[in-house]
Protein backbone atom coordinates (compact mmCIF):
# COMPACT_ATOMS: atom_id res chain seq x y z
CA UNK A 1 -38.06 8.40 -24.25
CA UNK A 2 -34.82 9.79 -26.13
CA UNK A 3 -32.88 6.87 -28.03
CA UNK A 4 -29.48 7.95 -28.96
CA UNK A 5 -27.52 6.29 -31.11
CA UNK A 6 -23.94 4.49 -30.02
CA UNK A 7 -21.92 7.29 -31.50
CA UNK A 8 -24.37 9.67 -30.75
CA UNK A 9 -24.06 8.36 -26.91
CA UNK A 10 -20.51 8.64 -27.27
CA UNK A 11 -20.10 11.85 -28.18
CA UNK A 12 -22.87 12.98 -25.41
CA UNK A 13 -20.37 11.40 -22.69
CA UNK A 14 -17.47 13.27 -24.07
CA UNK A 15 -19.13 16.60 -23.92
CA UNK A 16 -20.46 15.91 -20.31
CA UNK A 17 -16.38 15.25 -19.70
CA UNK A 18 -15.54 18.60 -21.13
CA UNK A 19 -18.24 20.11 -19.29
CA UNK A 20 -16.81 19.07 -15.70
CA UNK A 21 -13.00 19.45 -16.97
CA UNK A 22 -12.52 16.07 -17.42
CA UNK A 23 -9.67 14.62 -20.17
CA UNK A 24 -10.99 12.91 -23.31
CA UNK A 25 -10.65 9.33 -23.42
CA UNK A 26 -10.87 7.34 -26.48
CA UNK A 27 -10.95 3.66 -27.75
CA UNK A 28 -11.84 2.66 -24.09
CA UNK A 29 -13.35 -0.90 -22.83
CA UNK A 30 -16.35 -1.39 -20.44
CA UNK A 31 -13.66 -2.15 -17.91
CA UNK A 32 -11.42 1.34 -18.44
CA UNK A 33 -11.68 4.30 -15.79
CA UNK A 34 -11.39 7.82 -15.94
CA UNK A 35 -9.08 9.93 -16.81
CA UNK A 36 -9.22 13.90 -15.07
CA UNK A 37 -6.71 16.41 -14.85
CA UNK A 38 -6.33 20.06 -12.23
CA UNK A 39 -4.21 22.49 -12.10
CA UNK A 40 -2.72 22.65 -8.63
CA UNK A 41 -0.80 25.05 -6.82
CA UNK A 42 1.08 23.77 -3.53
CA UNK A 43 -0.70 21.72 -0.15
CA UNK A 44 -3.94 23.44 0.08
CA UNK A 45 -5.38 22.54 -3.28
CA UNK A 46 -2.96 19.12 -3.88
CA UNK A 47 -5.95 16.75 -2.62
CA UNK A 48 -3.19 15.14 -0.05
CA UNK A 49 -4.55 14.44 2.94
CA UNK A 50 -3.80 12.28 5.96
CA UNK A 51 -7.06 10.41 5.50
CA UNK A 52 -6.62 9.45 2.18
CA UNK A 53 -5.40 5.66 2.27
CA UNK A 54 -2.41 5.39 -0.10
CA UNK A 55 -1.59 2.25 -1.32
CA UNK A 56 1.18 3.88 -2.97
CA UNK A 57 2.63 7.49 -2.44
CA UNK A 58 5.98 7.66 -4.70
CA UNK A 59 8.41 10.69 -4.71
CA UNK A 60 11.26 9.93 -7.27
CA UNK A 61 14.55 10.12 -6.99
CA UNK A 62 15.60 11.52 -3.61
CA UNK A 63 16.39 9.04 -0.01
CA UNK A 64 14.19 11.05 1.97
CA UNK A 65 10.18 10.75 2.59
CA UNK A 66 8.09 13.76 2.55
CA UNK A 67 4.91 14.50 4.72
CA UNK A 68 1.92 16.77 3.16
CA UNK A 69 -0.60 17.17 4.72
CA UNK A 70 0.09 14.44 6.88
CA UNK A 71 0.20 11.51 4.21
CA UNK A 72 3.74 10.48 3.81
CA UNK A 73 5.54 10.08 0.34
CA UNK A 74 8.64 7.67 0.25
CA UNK A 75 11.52 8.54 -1.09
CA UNK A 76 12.58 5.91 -4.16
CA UNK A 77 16.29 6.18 -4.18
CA UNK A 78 18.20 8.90 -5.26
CA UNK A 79 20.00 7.03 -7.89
CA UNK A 80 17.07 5.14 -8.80
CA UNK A 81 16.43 6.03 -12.64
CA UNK A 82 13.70 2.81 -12.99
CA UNK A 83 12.71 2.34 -9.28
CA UNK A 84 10.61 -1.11 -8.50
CA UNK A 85 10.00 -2.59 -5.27
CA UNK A 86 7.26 -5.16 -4.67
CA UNK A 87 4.69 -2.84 -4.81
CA UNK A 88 5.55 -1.06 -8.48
CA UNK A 89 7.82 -0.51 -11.01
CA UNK A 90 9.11 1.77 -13.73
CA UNK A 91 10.65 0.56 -17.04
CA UNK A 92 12.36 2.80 -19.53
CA UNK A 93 13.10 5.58 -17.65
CA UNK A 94 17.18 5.66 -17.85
CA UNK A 95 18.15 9.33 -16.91
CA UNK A 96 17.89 11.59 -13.71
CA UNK A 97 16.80 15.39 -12.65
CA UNK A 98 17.98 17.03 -9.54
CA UNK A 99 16.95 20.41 -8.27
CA UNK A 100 14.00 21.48 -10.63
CA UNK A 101 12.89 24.33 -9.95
CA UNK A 102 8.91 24.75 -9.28
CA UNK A 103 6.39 27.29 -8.25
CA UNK A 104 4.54 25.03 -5.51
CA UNK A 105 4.38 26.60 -2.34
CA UNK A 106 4.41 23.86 1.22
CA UNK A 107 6.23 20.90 0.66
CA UNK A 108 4.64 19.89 -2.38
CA UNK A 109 7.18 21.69 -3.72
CA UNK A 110 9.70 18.92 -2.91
CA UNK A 111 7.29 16.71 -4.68
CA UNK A 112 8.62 18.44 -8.10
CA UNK A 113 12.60 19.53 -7.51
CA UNK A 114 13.42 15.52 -8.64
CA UNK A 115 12.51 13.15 -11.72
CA UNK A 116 13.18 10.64 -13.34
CA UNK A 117 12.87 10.75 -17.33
CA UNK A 118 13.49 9.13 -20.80
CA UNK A 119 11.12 6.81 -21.38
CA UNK A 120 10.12 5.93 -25.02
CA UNK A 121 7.32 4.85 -24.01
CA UNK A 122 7.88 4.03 -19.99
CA UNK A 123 5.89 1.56 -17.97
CA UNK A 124 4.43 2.39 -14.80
CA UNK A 125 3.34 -0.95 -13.20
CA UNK A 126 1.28 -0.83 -9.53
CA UNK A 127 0.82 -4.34 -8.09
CA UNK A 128 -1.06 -6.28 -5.52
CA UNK A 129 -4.19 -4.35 -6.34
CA UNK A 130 -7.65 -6.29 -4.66
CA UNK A 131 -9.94 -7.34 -7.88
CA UNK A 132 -13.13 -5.22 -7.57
CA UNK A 133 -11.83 -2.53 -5.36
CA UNK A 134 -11.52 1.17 -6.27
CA UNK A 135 -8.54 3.15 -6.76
CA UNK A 136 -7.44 6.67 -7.81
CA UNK A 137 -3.81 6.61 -9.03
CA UNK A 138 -2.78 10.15 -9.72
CA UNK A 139 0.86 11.73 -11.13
CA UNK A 140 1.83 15.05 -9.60
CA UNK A 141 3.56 16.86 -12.50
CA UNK A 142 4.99 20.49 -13.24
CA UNK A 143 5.62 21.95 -16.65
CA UNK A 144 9.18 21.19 -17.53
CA UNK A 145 9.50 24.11 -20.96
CA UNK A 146 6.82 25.76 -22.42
CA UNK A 147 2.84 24.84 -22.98
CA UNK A 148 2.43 22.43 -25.39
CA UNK A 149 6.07 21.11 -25.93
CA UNK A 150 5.90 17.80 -23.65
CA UNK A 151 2.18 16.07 -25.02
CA UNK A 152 2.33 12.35 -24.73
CA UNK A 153 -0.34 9.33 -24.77
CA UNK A 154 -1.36 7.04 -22.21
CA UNK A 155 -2.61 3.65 -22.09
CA UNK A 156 -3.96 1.45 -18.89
CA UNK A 157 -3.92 -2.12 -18.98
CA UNK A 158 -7.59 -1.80 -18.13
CA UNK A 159 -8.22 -0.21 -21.60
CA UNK A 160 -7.76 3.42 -20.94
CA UNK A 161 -6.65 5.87 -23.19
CA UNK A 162 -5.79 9.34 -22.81
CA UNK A 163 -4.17 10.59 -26.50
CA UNK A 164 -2.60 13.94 -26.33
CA UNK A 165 -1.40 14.80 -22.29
CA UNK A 166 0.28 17.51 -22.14
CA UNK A 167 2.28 17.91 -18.97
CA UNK A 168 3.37 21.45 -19.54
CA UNK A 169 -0.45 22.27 -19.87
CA UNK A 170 -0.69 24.78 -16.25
CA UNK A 171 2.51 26.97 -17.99
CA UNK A 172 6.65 26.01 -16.82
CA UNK A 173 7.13 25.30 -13.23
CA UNK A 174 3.58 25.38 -12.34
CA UNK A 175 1.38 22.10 -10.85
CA UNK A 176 -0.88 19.68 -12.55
CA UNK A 177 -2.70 16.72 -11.01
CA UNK A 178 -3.30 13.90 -13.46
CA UNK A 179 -5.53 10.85 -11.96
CA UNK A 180 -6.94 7.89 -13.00
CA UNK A 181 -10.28 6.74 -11.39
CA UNK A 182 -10.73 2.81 -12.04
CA UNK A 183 -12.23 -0.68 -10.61
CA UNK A 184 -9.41 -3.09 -10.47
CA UNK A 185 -9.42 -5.94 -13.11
CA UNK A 186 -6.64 -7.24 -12.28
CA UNK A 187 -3.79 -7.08 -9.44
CA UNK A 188 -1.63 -5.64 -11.56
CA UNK A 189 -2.71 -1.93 -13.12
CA UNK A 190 0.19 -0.31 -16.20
CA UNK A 191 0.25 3.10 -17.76
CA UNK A 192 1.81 2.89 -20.96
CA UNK A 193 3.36 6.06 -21.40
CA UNK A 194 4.63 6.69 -24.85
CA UNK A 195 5.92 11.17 -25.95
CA UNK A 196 4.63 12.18 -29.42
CA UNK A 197 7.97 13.60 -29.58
CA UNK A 198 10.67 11.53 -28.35
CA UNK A 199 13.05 14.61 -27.05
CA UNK A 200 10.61 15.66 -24.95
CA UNK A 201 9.47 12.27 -22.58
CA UNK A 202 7.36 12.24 -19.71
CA UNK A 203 8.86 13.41 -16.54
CA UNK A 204 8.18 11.31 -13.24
CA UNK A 205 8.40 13.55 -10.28
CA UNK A 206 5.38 11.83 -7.91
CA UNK A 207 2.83 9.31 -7.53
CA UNK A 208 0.05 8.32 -5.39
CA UNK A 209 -2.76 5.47 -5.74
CA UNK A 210 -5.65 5.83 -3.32
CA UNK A 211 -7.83 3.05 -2.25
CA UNK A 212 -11.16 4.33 -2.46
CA UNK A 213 -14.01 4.06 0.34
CA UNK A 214 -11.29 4.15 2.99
CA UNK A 215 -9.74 6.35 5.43
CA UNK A 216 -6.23 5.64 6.53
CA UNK A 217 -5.68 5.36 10.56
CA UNK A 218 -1.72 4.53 10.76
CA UNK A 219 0.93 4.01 7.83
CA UNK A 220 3.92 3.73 8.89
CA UNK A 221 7.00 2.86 6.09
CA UNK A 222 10.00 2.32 9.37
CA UNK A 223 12.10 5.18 7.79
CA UNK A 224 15.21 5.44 9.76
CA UNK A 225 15.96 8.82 8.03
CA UNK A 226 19.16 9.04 5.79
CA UNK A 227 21.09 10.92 8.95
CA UNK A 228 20.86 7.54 11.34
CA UNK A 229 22.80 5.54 8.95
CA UNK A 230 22.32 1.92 10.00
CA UNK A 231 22.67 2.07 14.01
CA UNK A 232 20.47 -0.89 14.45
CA UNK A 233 19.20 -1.92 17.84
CA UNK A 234 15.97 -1.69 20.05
CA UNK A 235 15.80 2.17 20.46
CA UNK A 236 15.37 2.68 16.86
CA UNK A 237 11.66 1.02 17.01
CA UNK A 238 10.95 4.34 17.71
CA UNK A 239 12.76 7.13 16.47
CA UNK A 240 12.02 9.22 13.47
CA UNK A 241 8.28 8.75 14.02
CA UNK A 242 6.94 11.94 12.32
CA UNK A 243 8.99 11.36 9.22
CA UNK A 244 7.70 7.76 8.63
CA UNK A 245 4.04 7.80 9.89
CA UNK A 246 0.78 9.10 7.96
CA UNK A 247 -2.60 8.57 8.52
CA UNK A 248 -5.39 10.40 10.90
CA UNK A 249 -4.48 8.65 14.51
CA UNK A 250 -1.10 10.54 15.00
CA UNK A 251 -3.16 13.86 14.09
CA UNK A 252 -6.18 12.85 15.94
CA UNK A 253 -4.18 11.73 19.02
CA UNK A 254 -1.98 14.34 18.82
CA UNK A 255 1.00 12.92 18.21
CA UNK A 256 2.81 9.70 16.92
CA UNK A 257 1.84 6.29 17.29
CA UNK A 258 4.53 4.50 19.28
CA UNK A 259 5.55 0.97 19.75
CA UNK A 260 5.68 -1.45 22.29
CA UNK A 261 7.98 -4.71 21.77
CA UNK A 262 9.05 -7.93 23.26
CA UNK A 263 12.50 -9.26 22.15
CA UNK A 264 14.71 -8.63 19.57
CA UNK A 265 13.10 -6.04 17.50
CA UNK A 266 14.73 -2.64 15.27
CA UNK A 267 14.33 -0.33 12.59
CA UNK A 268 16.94 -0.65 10.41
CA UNK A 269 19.41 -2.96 9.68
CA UNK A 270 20.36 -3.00 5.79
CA UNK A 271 23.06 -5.38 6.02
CA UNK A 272 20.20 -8.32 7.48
CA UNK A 273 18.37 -8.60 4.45
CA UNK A 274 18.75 -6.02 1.75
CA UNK A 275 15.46 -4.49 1.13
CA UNK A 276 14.27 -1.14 1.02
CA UNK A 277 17.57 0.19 1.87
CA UNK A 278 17.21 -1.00 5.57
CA UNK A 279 14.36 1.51 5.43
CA UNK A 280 11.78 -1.59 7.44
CA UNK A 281 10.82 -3.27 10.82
CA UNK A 282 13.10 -6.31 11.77
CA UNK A 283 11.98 -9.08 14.28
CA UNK A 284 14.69 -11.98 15.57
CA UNK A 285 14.03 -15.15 17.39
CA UNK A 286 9.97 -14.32 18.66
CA UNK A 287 10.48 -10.59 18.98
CA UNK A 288 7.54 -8.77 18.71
CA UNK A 289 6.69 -4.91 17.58
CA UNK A 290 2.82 -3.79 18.59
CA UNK A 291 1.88 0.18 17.79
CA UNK A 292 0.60 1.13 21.02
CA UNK A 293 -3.12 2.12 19.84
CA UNK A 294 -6.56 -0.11 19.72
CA UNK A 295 -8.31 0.05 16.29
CA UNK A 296 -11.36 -1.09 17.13
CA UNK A 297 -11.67 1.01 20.58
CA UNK A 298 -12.80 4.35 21.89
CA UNK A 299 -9.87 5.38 20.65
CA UNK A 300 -9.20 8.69 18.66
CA UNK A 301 -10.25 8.35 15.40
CA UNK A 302 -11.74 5.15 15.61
CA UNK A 303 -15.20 3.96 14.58
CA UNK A 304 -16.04 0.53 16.62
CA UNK A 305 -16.50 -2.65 14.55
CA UNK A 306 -15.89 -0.42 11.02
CA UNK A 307 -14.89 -2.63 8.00
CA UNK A 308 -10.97 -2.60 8.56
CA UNK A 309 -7.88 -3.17 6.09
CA UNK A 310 -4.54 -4.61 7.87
CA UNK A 311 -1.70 -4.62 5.02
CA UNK A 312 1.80 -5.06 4.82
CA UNK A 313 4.88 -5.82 3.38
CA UNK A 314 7.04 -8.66 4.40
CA UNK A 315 9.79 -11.17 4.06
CA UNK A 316 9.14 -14.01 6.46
CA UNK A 317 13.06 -15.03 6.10
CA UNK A 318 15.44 -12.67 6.36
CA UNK A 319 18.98 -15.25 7.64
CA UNK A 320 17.61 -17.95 5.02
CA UNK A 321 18.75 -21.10 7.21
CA UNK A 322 15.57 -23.27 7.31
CA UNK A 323 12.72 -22.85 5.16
CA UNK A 324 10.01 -23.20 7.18
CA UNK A 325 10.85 -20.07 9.27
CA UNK A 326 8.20 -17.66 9.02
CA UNK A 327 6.89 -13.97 9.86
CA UNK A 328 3.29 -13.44 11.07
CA UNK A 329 0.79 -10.83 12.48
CA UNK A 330 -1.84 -11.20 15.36
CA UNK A 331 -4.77 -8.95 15.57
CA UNK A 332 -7.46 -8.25 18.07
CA UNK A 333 -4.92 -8.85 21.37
CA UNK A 334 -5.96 -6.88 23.92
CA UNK A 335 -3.58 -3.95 25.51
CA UNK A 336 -2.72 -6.32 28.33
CA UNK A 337 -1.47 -9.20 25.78
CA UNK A 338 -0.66 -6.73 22.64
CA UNK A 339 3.25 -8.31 22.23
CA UNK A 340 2.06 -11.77 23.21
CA UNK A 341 3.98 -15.04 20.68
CA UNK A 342 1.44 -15.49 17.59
CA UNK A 343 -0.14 -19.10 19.14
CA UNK A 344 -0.66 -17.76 22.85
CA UNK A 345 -3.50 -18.39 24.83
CA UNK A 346 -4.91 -14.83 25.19
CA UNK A 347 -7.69 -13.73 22.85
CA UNK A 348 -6.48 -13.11 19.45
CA UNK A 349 -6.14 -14.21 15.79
CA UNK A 350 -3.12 -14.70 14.46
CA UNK A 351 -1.42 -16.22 11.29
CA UNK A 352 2.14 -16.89 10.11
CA UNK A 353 3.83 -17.17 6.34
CA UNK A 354 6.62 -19.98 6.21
CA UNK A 355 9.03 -19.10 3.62
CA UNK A 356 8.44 -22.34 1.94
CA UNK A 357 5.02 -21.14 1.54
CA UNK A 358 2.90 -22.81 4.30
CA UNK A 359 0.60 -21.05 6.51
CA UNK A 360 -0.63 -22.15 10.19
CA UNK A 361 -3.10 -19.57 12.00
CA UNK A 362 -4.63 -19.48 15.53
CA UNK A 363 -7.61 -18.88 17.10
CA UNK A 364 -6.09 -18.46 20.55
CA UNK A 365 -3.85 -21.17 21.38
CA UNK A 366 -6.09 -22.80 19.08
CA UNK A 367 -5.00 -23.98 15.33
CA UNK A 368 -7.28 -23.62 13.42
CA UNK A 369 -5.55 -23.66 9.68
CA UNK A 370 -7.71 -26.16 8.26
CA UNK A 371 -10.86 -24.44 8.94
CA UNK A 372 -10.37 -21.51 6.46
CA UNK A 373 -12.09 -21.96 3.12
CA UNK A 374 -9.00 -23.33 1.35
CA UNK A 375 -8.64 -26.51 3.88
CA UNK A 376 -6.25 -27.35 5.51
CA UNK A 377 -3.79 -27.83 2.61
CA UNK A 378 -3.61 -23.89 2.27
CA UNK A 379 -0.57 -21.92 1.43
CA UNK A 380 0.03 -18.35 0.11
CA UNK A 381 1.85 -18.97 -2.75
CA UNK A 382 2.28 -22.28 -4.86
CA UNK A 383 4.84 -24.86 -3.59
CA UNK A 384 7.18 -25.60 -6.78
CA UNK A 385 9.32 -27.96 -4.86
CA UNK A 386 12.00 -25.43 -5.18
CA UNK A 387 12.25 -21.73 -4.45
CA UNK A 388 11.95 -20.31 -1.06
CA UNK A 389 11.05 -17.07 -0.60
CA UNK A 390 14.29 -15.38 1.40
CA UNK A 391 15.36 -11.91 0.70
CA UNK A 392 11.66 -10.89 -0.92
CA UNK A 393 9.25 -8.49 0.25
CA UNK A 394 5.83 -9.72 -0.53
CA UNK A 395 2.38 -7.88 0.06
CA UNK A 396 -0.82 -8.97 2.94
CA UNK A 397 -3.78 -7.73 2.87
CA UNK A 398 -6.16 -8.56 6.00
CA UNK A 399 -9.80 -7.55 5.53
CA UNK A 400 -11.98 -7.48 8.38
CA UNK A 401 -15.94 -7.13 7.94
CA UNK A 402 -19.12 -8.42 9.80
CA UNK A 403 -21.19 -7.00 12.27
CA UNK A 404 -18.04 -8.07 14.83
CA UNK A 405 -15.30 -7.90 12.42
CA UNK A 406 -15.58 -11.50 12.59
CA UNK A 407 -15.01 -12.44 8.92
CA UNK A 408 -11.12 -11.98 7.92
CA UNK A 409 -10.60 -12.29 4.23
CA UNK A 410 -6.87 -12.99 3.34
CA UNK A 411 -4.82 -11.47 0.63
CA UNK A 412 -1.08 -12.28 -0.68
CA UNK A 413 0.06 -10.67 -3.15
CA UNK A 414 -3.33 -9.52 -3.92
CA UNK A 415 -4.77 -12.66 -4.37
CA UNK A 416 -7.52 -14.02 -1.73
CA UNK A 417 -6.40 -17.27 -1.19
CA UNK A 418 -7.86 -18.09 2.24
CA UNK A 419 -10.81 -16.40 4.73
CA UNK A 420 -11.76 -17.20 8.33
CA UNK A 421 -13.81 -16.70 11.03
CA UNK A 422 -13.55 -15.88 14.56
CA UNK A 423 -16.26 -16.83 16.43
CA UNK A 424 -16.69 -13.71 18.62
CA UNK A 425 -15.15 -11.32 16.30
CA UNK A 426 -13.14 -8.83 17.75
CA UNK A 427 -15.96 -7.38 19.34
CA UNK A 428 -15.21 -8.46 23.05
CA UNK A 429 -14.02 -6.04 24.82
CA UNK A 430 -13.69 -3.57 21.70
CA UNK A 431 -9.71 -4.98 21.35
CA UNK A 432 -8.03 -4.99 18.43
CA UNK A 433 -4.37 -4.18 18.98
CA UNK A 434 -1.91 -5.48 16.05
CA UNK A 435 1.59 -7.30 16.89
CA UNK A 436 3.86 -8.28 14.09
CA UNK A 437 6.31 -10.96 15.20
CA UNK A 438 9.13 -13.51 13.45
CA UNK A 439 10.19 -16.71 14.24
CA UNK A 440 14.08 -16.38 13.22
CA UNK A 441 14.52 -13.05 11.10
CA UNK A 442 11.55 -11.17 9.53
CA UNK A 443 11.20 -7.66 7.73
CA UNK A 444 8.12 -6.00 7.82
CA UNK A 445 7.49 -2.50 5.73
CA UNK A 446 4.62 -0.23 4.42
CA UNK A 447 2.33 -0.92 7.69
CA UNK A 448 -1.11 0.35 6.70
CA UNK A 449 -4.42 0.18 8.67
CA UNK A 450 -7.34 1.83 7.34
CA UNK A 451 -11.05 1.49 7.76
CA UNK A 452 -14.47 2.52 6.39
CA UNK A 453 -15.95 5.49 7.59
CA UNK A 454 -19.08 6.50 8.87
CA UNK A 455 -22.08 6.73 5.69
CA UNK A 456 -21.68 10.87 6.17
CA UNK A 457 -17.80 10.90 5.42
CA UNK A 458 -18.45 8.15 2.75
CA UNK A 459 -19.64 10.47 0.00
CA UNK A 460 -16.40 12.96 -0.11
CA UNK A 461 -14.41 9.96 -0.77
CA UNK A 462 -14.60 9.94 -4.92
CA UNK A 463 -15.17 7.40 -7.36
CA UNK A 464 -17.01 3.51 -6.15
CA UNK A 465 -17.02 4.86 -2.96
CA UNK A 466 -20.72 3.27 -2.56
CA UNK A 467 -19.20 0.22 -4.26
CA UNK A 468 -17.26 -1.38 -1.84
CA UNK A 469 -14.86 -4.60 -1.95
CA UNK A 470 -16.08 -7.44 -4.07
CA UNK A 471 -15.23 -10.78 -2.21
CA UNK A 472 -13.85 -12.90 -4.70
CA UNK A 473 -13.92 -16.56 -3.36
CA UNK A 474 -11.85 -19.64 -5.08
CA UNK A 475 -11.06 -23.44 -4.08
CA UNK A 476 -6.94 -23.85 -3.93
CA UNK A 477 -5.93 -27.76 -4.03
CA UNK A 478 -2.17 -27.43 -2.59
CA UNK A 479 0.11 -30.19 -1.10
CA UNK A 480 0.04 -29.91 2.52
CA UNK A 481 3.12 -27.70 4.17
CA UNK A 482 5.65 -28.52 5.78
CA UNK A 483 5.19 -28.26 9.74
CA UNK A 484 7.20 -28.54 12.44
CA UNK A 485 6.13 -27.80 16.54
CA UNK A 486 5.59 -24.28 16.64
CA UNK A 487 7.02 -23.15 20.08
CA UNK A 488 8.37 -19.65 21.39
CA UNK A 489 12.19 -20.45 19.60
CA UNK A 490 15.11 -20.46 21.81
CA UNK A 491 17.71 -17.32 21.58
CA UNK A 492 21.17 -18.46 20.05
């Protein structure tokens, strides 16, 4: 048997990098990923593709999304030089780039006409990552000047580093695909990105990070398109559909998911609750929005009983009057009950978020709160005595697994802080249809639902794609939350 030495191991690992075009990395930890780097040319060769589930998919500094391939990108603002929602943030960038001119061909090349620049160094933050999944996070660039003129070095909070990047490495105007393969350490993942010259900083035109092992079905981000202005009303819950939904259902199906609702329900309403730019799903006094498709059917696109991811964004209390108004989702209703109130007697599970931080969920008309693994003092986030959350989106993450789907792990803010199980799964009948409902006023964004798919598809899917989630279990002592009679609420 060969016995290398440490260094000697090292250096093999860096040749083997070279060998398959891989970037160097040096000074990394056992916990760092991988750094790689393409040329790229337009669509075809980007590696966007509706299948991909995006936890993230960033274009800087324009209002409007962008499809390719059938995964949508969200716009960040058009004056946004440091965008951060929720989900991410940018520090240090201070100055903007319209109109940059590109050779990508398809509408990648709208990927690369804006950025954002001037960080020395910039943080890019991603948050609510799941401890133990796998993710690819990947910046779409395009040389800005000539090769070798914009080099910088990056650093993960994992314990990657990448020393001498340079972004103007495929030639001016032409594509490069930088991506990070990594196992999350931590729900929060940074690239430190600091220029070797400080005149010539890192330019942020696009981002994606891709949770690995799944295949998206639906995302939808409730983009009311910078054209409707902020109509508001019912017959916005579903208009703009191709600009704001992603995923392999709409192409499967052959066409866009719609939605069916009961109550007050809208896309787009900025001045009720600022966030997103009114770009998000609003529902009033126990209206209800359902997307009109079974994911766990016969369905297109649907494999029965596959391991399924539900996330979200959302603000439980949009008109902060009392604090123990909530917003809440119910899964496995069938077609026949899909906008039925979150503790109704039909088949379902369902859960709520209070804005003061309690939690009550249903089995049924059944509550069964205090059965989850946390007890029955359980609450998704810590109850300071003080703070409310009111104008705040915050990030769900529903895991299904189990022969039946019958074990539902529960995520906020990408922390598991409580996990159930329905007896039955969501096996009978093969029903799983999703309705998102809110007691007073409740925002809900960045709809995602994605699921495993079959062993065949699994091995085109990249890095940990045979290591799947890591349940992470923990005991959480809270006080109990505040209740009060949960009942259908009255219209004003």
């Amino acid at each position: 048997m060969l016995h290398l030495t440490r260094r000697a191991r090292r250096l093999r690992l860096v040749s083997v990098a070279a060998a398959l075009g891989l970037c160097t990395i040096a000074g990394t930890t056992r916990a760092a990923g991988l750094f790689s780097d393409t040329n790229y040319t337009g669509d075809s060769d980007s590696n966007i593709n509706a299948g991909a589930a995006y936890t993230h998919a960033l274009n800087f500094l324009t209002d409007d999304n962008l499809s390719i391939n059938g995964a949508v990108f969200t716009g960040t603002g058009s004056g946004a030089v440091a965008p951060a929602t929720n989900t991410y943030s940018i520090t240090g960038t201070n100055q903007p780039f319209h109109g940059n001119a590109n050779n990508l061909v398809g509408n990648s090349n709208g990927l690369a006409k804006d950025f954002v620049y001037n960080g020395n160094p910039q943080v890019t933050t991603l948050n609510n990552l799941i401890v133990g999944q796998s993710y690819v996070t990947t910046f779409y660039n395009v040389g800005f000047g000539p090769v070798g003129d914009r080099v910088v070095d990056i650093a993960t909070s994992d314990g990657g580093v990448l020393l001498g990047y340079d972004q103007n490495k495929a030639g001016n105007g032409n594509g490069n695909r930088l991506s990070y393969s990594f196992v999350a350490t931590a729900n929060t993942q940074t690239f430190t990105i600091t220029p070797q010259n400080p005149g010539n900083t890192f330019h942020n035109y696009a981002l994606s990070n891709r949770l690995v092992g799944y295949n998206a079905l639906l995302s939808d981000n409730f983009y009311i398109g910078t054209a409707n202005g902020d109509p508001g009303g019912n017959a916005l819950l579903n208009s703009n559909l191709p600009a704001r939904q992603g995923g392999t259902t709409p192409i499967a199906s052959g066409g866009n998911v719609t939605y069916s609702n009961s109550g007050n329900v809208q896309v787009g309403n900025g001045p009720t609750g600022p966030v997103d730019r009114g770009n998000y799903l609003l529902t009033a006094f126990g209206g209800a929005a359902s997307p009109n498709h079974n994911f766990n059917g016969t369905d297109a696109g649907i494999i029965p009983n596959s391991r399924i991811i539900v996330s979200f964004d959302m603000a439980p209390n949009l008109a902060p009057i009392d604090p123990s108004d909530w917003g809440g989702i119910s899964l496995g209703l069938s077609q026949a009950h899909q906008t039925a109130f979150i503790n109704d007697g039909a088949p379902h599970f369902g859960i709520l978020f209070r804005g003061n931080g309690g939690i009550q969920v249903f089995d049924g008309g059944s509550d069964i709160t205090g059965s989850g693994t946390a007890g029955p003092g359980a609450r998704w986030y810590a109850d300071d005595g003080v703070n409310n959350v009111t104008n705040q989106l915050h990030h769900f993450d529903f895991i299904l697994s189990g022969p039946t789907l019958a074990t539902i792990d529960v995520y906020a803010d990408g922390q598991l802080f409580d996990s159930f199980t329905k007896v039955g799964g969501f096996s009978d009948g093969g029903n799983n249809y999703i309705n998102l409902v809110g007691s007073r006023v409740a925002g809900f964004d960045n709809l995602l639902v994605s699921e495993v798919p079959e062993p065949a598809a699994l091995g085109v899917l990249g890095l940990g794609a045979a290591a799947l989630l890591v349940r992470r279990r923990r005991s959480i002592h809270f006080k109990p939350p505040l209740r009060r009679r949960l009942g259908r609420p009255t219209l004003p």
